[in-house]
PDB file of N, CA and C in Angstrom:
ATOM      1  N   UNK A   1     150.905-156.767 234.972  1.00  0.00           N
ATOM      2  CA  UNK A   1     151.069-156.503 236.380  1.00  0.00           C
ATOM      3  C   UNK A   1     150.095-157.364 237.161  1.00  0.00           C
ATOM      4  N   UNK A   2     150.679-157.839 238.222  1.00  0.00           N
ATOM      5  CA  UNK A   2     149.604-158.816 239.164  1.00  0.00           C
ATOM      6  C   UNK A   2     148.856-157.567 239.963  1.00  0.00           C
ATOM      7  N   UNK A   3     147.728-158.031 240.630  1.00  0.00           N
ATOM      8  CA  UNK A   3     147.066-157.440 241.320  1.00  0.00           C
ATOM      9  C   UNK A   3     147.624-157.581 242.841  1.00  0.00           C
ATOM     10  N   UNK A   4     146.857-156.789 243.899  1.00  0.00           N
ATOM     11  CA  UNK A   4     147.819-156.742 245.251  1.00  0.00           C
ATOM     12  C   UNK A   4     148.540-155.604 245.505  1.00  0.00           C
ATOM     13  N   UNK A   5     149.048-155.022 246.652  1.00  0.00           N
ATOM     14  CA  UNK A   5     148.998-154.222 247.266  1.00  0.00           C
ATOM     15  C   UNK A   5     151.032-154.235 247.134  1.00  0.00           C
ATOM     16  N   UNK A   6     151.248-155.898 247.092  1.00  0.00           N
ATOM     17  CA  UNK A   6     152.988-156.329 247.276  1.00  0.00           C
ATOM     18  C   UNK A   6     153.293-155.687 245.754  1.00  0.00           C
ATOM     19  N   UNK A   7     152.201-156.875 244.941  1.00  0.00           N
ATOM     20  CA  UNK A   7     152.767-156.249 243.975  1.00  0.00           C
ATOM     21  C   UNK A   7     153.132-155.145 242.856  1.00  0.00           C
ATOM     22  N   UNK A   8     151.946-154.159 243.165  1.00  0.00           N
ATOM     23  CA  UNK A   8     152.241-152.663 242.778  1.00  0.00           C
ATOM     24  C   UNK A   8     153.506-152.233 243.293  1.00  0.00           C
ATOM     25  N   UNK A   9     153.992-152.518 244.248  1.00  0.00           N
ATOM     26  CA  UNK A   9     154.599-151.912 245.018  1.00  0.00           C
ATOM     27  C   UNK A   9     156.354-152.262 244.419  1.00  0.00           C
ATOM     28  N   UNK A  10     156.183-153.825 244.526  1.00  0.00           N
ATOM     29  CA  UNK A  10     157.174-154.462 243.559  1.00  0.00           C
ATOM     30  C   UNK A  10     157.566-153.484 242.042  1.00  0.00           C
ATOM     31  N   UNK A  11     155.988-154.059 241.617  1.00  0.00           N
ATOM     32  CA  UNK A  11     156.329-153.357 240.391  1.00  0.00           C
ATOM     33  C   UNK A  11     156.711-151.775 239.870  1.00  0.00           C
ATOM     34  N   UNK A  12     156.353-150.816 240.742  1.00  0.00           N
ATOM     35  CA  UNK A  12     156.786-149.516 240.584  1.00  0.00           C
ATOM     36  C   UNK A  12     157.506-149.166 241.592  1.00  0.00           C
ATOM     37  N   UNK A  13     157.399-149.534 242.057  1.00  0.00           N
ATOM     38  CA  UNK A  13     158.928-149.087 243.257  1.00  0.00           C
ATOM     39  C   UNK A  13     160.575-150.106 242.881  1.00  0.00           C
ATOM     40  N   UNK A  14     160.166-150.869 243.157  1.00  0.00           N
ATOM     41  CA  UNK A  14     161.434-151.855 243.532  1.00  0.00           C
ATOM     42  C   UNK A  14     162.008-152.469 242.084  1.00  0.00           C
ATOM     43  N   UNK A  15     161.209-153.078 240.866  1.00  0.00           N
ATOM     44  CA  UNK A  15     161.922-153.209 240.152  1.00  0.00           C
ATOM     45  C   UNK A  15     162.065-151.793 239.297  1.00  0.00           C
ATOM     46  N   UNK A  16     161.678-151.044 239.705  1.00  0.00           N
ATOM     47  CA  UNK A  16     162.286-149.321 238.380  1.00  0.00           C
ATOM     48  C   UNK A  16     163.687-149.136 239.053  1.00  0.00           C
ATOM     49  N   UNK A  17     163.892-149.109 240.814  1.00  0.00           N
ATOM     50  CA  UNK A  17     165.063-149.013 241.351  1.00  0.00           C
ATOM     51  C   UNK A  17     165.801-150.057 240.431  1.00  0.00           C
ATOM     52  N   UNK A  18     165.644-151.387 240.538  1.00  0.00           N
ATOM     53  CA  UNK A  18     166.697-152.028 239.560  1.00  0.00           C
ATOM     54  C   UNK A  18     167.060-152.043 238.616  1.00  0.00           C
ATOM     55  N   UNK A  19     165.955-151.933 237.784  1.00  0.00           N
ATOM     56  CA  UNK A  19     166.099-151.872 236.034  1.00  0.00           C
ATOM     57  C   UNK A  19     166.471-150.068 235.898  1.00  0.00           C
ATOM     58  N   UNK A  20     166.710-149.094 236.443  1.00  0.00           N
ATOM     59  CA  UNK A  20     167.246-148.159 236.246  1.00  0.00           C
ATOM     60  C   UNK A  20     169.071-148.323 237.138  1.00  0.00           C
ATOM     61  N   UNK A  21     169.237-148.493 237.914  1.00  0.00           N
ATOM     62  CA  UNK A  21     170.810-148.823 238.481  1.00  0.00           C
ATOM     63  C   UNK A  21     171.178-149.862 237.523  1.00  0.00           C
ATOM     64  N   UNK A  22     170.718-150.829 236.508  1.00  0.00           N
ATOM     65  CA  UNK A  22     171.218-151.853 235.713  1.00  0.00           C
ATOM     66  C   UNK A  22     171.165-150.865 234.503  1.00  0.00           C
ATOM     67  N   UNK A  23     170.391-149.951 233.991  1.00  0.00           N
ATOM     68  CA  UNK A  23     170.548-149.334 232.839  1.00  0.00           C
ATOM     69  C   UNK A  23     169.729-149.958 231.684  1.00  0.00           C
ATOM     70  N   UNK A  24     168.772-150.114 232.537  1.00  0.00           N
ATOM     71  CA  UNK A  24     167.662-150.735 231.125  1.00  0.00           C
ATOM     72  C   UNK A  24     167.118-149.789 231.053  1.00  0.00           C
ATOM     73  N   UNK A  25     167.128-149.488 229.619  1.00  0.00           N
ATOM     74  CA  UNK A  25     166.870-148.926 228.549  1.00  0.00           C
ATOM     75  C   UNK A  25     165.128-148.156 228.497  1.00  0.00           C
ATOM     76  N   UNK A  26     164.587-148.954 228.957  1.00  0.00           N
ATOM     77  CA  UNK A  26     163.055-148.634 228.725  1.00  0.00           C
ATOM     78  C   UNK A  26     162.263-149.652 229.525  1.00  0.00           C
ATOM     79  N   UNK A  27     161.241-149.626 230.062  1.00  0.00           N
ATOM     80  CA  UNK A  27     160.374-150.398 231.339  1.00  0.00           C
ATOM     81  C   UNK A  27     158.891-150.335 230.951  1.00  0.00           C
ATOM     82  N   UNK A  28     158.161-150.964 231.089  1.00  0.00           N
ATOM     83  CA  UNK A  28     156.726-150.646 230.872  1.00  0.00           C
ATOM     84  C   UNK A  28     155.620-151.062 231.762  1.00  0.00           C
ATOM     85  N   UNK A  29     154.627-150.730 232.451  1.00  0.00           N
ATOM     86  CA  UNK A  29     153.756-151.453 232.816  1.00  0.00           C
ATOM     87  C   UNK A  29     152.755-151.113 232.592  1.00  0.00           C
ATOM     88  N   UNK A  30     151.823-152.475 232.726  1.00  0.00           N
ATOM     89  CA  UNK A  30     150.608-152.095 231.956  1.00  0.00           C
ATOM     90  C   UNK A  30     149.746-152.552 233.374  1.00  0.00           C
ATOM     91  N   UNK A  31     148.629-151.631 233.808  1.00  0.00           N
ATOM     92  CA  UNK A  31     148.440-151.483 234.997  1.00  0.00           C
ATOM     93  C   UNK A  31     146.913-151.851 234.545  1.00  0.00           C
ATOM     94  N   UNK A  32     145.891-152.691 234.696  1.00  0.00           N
ATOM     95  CA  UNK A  32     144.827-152.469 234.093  1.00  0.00           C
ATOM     96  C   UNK A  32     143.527-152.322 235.732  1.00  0.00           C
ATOM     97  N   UNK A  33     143.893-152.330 236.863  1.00  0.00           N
ATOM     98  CA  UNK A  33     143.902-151.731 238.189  1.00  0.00           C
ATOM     99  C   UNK A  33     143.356-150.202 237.708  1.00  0.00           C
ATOM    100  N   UNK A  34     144.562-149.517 237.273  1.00  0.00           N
ATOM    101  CA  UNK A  34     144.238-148.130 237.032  1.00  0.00           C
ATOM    102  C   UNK A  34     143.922-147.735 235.620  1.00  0.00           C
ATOM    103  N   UNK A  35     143.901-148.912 234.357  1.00  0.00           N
ATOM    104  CA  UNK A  35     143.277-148.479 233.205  1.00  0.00           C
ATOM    105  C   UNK A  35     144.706-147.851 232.456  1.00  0.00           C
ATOM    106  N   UNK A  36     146.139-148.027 232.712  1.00  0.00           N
ATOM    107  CA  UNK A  36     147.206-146.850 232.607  1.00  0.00           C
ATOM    108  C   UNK A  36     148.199-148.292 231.859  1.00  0.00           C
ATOM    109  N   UNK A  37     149.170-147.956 231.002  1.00  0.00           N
ATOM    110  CA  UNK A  37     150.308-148.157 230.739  1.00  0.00           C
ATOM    111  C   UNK A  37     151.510-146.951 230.612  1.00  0.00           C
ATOM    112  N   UNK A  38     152.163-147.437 231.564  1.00  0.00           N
ATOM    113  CA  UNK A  38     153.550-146.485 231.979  1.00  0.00           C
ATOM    114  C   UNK A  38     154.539-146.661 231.224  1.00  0.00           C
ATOM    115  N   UNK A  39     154.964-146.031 230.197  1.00  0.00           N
ATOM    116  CA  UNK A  39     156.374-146.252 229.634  1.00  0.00           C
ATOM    117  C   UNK A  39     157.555-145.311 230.565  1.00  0.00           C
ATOM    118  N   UNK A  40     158.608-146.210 231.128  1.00  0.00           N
ATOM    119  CA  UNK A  40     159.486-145.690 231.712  1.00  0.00           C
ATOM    120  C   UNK A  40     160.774-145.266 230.451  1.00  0.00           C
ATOM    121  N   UNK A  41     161.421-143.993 230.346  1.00  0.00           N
ATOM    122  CA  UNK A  41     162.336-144.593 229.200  1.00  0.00           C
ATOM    123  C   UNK A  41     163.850-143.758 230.033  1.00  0.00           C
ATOM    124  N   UNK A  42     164.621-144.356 230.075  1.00  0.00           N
ATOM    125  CA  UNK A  42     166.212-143.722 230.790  1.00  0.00           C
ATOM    126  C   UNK A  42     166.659-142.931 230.227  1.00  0.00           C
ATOM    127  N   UNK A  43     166.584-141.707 231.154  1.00  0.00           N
ATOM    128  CA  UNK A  43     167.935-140.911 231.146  1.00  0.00           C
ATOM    129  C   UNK A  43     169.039-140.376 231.195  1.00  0.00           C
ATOM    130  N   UNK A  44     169.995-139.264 231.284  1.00  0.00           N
ATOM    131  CA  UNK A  44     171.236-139.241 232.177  1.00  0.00           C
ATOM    132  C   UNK A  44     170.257-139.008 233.360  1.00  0.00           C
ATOM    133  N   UNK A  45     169.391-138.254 233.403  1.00  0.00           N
ATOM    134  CA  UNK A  45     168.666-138.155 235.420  1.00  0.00           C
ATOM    135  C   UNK A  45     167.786-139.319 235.916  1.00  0.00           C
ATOM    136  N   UNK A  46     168.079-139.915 235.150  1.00  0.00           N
ATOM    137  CA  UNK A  46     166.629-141.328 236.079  1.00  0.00           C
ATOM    138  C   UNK A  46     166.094-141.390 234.641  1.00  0.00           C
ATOM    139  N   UNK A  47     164.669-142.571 235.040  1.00  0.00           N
ATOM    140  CA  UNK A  47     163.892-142.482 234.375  1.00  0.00           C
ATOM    141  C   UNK A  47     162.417-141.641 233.977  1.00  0.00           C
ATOM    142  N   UNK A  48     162.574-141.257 233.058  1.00  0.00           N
ATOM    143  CA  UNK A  48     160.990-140.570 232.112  1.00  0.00           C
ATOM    144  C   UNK A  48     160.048-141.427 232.424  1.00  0.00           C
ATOM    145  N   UNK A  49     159.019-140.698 233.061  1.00  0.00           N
ATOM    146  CA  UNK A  49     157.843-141.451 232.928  1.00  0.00           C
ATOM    147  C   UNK A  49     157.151-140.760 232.072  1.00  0.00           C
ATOM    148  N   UNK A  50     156.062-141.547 231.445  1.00  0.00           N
ATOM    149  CA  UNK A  50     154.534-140.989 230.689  1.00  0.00           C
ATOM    150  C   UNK A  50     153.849-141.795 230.649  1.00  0.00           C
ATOM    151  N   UNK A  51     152.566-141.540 230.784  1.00  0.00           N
ATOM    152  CA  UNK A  51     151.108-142.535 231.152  1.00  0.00           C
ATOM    153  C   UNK A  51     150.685-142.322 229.899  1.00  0.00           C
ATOM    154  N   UNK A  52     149.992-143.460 229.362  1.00  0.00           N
ATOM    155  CA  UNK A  52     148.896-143.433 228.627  1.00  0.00           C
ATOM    156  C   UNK A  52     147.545-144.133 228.963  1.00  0.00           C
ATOM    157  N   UNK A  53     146.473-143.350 228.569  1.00  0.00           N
ATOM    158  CA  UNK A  53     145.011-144.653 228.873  1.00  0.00           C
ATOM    159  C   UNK A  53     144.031-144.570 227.881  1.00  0.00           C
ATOM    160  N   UNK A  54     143.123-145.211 228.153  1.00  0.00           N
ATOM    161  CA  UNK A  54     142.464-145.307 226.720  1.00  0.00           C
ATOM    162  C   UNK A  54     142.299-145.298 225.386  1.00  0.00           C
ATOM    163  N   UNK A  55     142.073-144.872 224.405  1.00  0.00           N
ATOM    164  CA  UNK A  55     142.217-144.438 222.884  1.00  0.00           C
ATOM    165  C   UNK A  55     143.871-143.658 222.531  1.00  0.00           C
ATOM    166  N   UNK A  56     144.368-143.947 223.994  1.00  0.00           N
ATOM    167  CA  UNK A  56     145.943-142.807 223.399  1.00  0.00           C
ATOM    168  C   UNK A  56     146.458-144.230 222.562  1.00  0.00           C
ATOM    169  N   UNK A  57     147.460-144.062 221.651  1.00  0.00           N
ATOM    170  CA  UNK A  57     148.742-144.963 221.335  1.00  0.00           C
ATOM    171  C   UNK A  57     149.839-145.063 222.422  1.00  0.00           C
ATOM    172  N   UNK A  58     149.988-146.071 222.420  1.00  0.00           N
ATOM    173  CA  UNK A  58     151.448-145.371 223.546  1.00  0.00           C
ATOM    174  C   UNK A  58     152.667-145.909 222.408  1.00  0.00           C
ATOM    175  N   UNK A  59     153.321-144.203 223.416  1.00  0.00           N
ATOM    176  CA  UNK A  59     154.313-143.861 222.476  1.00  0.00           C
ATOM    177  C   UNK A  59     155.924-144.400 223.038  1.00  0.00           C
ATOM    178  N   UNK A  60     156.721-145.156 221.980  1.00  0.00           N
ATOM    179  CA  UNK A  60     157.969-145.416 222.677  1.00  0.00           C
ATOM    180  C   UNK A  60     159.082-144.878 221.946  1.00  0.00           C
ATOM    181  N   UNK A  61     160.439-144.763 222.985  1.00  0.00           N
ATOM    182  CA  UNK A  61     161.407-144.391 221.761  1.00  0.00           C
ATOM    183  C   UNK A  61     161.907-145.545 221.608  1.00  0.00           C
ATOM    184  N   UNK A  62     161.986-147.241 222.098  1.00  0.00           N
ATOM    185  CA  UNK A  62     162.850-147.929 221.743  1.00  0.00           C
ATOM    186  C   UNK A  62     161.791-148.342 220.574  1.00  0.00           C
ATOM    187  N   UNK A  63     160.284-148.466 220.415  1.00  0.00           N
ATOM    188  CA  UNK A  63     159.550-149.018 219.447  1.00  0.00           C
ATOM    189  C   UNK A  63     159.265-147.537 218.890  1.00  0.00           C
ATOM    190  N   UNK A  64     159.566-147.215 217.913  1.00  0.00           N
ATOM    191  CA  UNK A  64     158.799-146.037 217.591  1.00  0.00           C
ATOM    192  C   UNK A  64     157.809-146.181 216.203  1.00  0.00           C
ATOM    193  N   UNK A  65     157.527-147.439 215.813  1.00  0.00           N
ATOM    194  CA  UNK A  65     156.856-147.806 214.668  1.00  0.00           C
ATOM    195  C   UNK A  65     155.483-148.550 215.484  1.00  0.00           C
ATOM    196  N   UNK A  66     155.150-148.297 217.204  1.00  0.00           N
ATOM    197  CA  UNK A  66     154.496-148.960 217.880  1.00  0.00           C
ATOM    198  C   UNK A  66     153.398-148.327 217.336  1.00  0.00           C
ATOM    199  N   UNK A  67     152.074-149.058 217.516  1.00  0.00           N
ATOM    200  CA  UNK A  67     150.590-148.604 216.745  1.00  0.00           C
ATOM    201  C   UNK A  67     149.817-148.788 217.920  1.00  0.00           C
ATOM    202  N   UNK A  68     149.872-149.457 218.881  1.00  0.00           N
ATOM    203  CA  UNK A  68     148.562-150.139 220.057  1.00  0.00           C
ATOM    204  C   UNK A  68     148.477-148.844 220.972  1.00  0.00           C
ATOM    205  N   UNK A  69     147.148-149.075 220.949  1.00  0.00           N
ATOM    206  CA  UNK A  69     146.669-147.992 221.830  1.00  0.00           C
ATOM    207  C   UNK A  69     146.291-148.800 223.318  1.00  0.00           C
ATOM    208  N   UNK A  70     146.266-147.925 224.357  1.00  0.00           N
ATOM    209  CA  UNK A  70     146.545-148.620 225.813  1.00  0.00           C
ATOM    210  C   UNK A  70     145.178-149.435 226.215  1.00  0.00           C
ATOM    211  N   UNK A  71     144.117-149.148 225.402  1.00  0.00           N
ATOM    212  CA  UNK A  71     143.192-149.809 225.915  1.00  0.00           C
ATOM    213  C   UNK A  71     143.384-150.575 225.191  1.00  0.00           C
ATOM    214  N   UNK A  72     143.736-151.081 224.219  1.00  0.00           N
ATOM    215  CA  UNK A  72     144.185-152.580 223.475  1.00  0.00           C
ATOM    216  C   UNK A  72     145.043-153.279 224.307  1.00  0.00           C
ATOM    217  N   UNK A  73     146.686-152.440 224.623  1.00  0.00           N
ATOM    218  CA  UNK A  73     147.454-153.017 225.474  1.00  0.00           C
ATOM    219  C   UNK A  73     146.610-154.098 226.776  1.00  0.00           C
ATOM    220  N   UNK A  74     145.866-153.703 227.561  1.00  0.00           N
ATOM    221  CA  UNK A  74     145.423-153.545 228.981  1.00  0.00           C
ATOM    222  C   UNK A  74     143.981-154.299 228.477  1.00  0.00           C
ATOM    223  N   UNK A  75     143.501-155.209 227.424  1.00  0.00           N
ATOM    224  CA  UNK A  75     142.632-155.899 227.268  1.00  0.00           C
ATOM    225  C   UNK A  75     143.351-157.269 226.593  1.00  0.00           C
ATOM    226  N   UNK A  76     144.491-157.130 226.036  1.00  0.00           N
ATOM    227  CA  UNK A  76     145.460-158.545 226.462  1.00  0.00           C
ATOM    228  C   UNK A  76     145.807-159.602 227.715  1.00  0.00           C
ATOM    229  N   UNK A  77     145.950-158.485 228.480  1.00  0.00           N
ATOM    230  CA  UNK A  77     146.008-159.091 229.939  1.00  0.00           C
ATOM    231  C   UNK A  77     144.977-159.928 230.164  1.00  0.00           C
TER     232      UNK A  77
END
């Protein structure tokens, strides 16, 4: 995720509207601003959110053999 005020805004507002009306499957961001990676994953009602930060793993259903924990994720960046 870029830093900025546009692009939070981009990124959790405006593209979840798209990539959920297109039907993607699963979304992620890795926010290192707030220390957080968001796995979005689709439903029949919208999308699931769940946060992870620090020492968690984050958990996916399209990866479910995933091992990285979010403070690993969010020190790639």
């Amino acid at each position: 995720m870029s830093s900025g005020a546009e692009n939070h805004r981009r990124d959790y507002y405006e593209k979840r509207n798209q990539y959920e009306w297109r039907g993607i499957g699963e979304y992620w961001i890795l926010d290192p601003v707030v220390g957080q990676v968001t796995v979005l994953s689709l439903t029949a009602q919208g999308y699931n959110e769940v946060f992870f930060t620090g020492k968690m793993v984050v958990e996916s259903p399209t990866f479910p053999a995933w091992l990285l924990k979010a403070e690993a994720m969010l020190a790639l960046g």
